[in-house]
Protein backbone atom coordinates (compact mmCIF):
# COMPACT_ATOMS: atom_id res chain seq x y z
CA UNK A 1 -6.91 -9.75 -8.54
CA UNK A 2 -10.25 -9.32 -10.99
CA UNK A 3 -10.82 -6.23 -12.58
CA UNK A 4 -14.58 -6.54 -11.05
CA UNK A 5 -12.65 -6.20 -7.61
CA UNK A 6 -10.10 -3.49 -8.77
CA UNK A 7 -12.44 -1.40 -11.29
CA UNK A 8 -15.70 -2.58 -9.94
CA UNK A 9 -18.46 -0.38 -8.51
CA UNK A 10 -20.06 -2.89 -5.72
CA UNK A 11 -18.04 -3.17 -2.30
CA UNK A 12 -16.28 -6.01 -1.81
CA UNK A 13 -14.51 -5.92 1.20
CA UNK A 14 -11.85 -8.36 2.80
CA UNK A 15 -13.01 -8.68 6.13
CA UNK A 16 -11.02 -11.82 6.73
CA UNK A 17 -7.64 -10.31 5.35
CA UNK A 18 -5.58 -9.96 9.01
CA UNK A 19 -7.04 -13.35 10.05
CA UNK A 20 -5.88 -14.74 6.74
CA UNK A 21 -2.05 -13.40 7.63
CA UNK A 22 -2.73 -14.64 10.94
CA UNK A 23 -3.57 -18.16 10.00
CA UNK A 24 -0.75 -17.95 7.66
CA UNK A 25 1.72 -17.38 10.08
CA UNK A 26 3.25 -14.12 8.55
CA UNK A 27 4.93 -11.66 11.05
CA UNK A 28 4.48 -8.22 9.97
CA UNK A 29 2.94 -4.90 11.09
CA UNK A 30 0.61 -2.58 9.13
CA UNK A 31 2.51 0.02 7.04
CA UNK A 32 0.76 3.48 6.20
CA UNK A 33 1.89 5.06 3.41
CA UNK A 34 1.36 8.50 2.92
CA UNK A 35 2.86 10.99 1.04
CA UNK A 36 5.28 13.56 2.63
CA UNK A 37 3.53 16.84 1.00
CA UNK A 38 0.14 16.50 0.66
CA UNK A 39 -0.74 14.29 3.52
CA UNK A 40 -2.61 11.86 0.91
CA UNK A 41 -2.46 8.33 2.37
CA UNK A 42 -1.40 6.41 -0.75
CA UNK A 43 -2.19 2.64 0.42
CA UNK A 44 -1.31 -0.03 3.36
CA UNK A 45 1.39 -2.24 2.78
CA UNK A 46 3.11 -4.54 5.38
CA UNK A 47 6.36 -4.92 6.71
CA UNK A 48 8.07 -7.73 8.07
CA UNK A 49 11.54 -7.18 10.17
CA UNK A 50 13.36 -7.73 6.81
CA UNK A 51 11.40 -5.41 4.50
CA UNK A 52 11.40 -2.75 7.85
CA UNK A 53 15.30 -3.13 7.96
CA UNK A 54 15.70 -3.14 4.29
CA UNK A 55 14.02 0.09 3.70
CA UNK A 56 15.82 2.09 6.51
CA UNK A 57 19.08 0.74 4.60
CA UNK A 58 18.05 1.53 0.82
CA UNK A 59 15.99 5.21 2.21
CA UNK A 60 12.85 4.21 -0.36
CA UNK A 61 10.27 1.74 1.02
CA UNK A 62 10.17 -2.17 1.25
CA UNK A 63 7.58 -4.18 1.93
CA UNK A 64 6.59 -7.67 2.38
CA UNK A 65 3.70 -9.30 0.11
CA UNK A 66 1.56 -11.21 2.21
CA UNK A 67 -0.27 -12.73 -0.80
CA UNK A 68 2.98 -13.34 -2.59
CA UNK A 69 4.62 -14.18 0.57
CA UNK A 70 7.68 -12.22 -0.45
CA UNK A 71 9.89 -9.29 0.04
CA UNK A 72 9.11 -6.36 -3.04
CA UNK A 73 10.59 -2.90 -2.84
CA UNK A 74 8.04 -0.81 -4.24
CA UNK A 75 8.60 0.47 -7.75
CA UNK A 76 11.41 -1.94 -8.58
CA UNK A 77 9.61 -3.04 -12.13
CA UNK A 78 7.41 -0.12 -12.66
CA UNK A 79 10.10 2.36 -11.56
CA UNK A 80 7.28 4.22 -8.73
CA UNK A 81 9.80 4.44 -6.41
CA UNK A 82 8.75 5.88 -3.00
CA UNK A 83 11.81 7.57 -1.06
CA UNK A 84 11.46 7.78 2.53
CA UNK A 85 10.98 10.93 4.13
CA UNK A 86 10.91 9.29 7.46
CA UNK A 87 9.53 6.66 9.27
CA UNK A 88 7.51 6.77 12.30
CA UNK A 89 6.01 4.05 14.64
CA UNK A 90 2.61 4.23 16.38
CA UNK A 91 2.57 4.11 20.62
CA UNK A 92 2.12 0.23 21.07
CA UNK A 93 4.69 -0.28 18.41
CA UNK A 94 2.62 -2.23 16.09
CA UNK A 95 2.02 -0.63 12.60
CA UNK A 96 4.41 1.70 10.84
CA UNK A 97 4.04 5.42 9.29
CA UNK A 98 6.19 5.62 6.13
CA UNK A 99 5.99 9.28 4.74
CA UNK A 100 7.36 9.20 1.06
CA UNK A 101 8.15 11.03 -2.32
CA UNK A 102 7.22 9.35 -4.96
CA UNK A 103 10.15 9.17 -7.66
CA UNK A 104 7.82 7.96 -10.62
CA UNK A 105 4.80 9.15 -12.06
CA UNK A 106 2.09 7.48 -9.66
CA UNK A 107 1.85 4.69 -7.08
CA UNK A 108 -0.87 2.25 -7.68
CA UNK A 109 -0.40 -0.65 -9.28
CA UNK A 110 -3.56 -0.08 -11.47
CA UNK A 111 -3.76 2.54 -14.07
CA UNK A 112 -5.98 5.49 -14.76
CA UNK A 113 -8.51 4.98 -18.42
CA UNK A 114 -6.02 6.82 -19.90
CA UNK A 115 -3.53 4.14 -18.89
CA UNK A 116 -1.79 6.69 -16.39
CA UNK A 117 -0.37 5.27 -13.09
CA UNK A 118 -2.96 6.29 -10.46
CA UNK A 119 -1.63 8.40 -8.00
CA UNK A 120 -3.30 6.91 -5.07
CA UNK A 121 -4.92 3.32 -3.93
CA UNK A 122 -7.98 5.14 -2.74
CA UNK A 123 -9.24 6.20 -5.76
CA UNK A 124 -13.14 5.00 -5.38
CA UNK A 125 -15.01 6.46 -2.27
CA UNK A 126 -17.93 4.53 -0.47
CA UNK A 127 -21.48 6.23 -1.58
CA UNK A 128 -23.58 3.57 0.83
CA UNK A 129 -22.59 0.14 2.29
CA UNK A 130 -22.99 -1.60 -0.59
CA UNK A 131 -21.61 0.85 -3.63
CA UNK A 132 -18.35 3.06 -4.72
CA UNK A 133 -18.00 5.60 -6.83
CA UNK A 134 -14.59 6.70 -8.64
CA UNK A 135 -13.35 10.18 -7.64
């Protein structure tokens, strides 16, 4: 991913991104995760029927990489860990609720200026259609 896209102040949304997985043939679901004590969403992930069974067995969450086409369990290299708290499914049964603790010292796989893990994937909020701002 570019910087432009990750540290960037102009929106640049994927609007094609679940017709992309789609085309691709990948069978997942939507994964929310959100942390267990605030109630901050921390980002979406996906889950295939591997990474789903995978982090009911290891209690800290799996997910599979649609762009990597892989299974990752989250935190493996930087050592952000997110335990489950528990898991929850939504009433048609397709897209996942995993609420976590985080066992490292942020989530994202960017960093802060200060070269801090960010604690969050939403960490730039929409100020009109076309613009973010951090914060």
């Amino acid at each position: 991913m570019s910087n432009a896209l990750e540290e960037g102040l102009d929106v640049q949304l994927d609007f094609d991104k679940v017709a992309k997985i789609g085309r691709a043939g990948h069978q997942v679901v939507p994964v929310v995760l959100q942390d267990a004590d605030s109630g901050a969403v921390l980002f979406i992930g996906y889950a295939n029927e591997e990474a789903y069974r995978e982090t009911l067995a290891r209690g800290s969450a799996v997910l599979y990489s649609t762009s990597r086409e892989t299974i990752w369990h989250k935190g493996a290299t930087s050592g952000d860990v997110l335990e489950i708290v528990d898991v929850a499914v939504n009433c048609e049964q397709n897209s996942l609720l995993y609420r976590v603790r985080k066992a490292g010292s942020g989530v994202c796989h960017t960093k802060e200026g200060s070269g801090a893990t960010r604690q969050t994937c939403y960490y730039r909020t929409v100020t009109d259609a076309d613009t973010l701002r951090f914060g």
